[in-house]
Protein backbone atom coordinates (compact mmCIF):
# COMPACT_ATOMS: atom_id res chain seq x y z
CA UNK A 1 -3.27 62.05 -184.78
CA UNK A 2 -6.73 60.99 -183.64
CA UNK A 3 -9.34 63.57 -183.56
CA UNK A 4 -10.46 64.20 -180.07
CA UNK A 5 -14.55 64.45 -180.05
CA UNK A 6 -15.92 66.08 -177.01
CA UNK A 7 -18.57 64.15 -175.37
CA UNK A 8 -21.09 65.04 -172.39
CA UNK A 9 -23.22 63.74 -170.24
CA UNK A 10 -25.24 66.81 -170.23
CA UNK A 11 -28.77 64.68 -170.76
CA UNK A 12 -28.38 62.27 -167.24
CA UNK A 13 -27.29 65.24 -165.48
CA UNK A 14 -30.65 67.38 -166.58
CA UNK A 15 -32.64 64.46 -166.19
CA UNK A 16 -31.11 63.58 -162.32
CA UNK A 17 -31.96 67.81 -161.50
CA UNK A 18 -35.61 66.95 -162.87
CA UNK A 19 -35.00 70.09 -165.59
CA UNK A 20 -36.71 70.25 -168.74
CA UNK A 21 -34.72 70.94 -171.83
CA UNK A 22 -36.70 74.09 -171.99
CA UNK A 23 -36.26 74.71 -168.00
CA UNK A 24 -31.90 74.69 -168.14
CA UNK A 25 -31.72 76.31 -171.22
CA UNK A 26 -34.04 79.28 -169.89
CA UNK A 27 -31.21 78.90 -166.73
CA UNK A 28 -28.42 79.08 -168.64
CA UNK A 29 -29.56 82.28 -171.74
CA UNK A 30 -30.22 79.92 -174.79
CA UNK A 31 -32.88 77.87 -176.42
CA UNK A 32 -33.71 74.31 -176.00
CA UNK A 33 -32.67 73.19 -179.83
CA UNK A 34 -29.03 74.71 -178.36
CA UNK A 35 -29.65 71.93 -175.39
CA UNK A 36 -31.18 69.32 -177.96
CA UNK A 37 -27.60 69.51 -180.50
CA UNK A 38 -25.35 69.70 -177.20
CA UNK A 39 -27.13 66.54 -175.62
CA UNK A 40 -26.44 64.89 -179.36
CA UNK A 41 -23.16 65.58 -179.36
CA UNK A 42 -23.79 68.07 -182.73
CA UNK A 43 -22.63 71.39 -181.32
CA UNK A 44 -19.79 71.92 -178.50
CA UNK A 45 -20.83 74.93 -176.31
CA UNK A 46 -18.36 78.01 -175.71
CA UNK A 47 -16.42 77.84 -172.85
CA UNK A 48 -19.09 80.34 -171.41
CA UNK A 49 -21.85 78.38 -171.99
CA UNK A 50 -20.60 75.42 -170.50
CA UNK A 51 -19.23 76.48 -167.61
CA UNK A 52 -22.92 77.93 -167.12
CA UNK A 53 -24.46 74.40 -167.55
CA UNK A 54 -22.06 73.22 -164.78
CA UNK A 55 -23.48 76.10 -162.91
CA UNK A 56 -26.74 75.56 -163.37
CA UNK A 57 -26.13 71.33 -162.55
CA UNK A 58 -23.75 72.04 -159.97
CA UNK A 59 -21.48 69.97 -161.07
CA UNK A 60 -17.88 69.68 -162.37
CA UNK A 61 -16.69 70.44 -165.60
CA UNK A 62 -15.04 67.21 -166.10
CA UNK A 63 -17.98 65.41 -165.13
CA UNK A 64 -20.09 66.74 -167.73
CA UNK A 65 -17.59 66.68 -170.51
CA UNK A 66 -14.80 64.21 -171.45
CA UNK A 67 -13.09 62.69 -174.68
């Protein structure tokens, strides 16, 4: 079976609310290298922590993340 790699769009979103790195992950209770690895796609956030990005972008969760 193909391994299923969670991806995110996590930068554009940020970017469209004019947010800083620093800025969301002040919003959201963690530190910008947390945001930096997300946006890279080297670290997959708890279930917590994303739903608090969507939060925090007001958006979906299946707009943020996909496969």
């Amino acid at each position: 079976m193909e391994k299923l790699i969670l991806k995110n769009n996590l930068k554009e979103l940020r970017t469209q609310k004019k947010l800083s790195q620093q800025e969301l992950a002040t919003l959201v209770g963690t530190t910008r290298q947390t945001i930096i690895a997300i946006e890279k796609g080297l670290f997959n956030p708890s279930a917590k922590l994303a739903l608090l990005l969507c939060i925090a972008l007001d958006t979906k969760f299946e707009k943020m993340f996909y496969f």
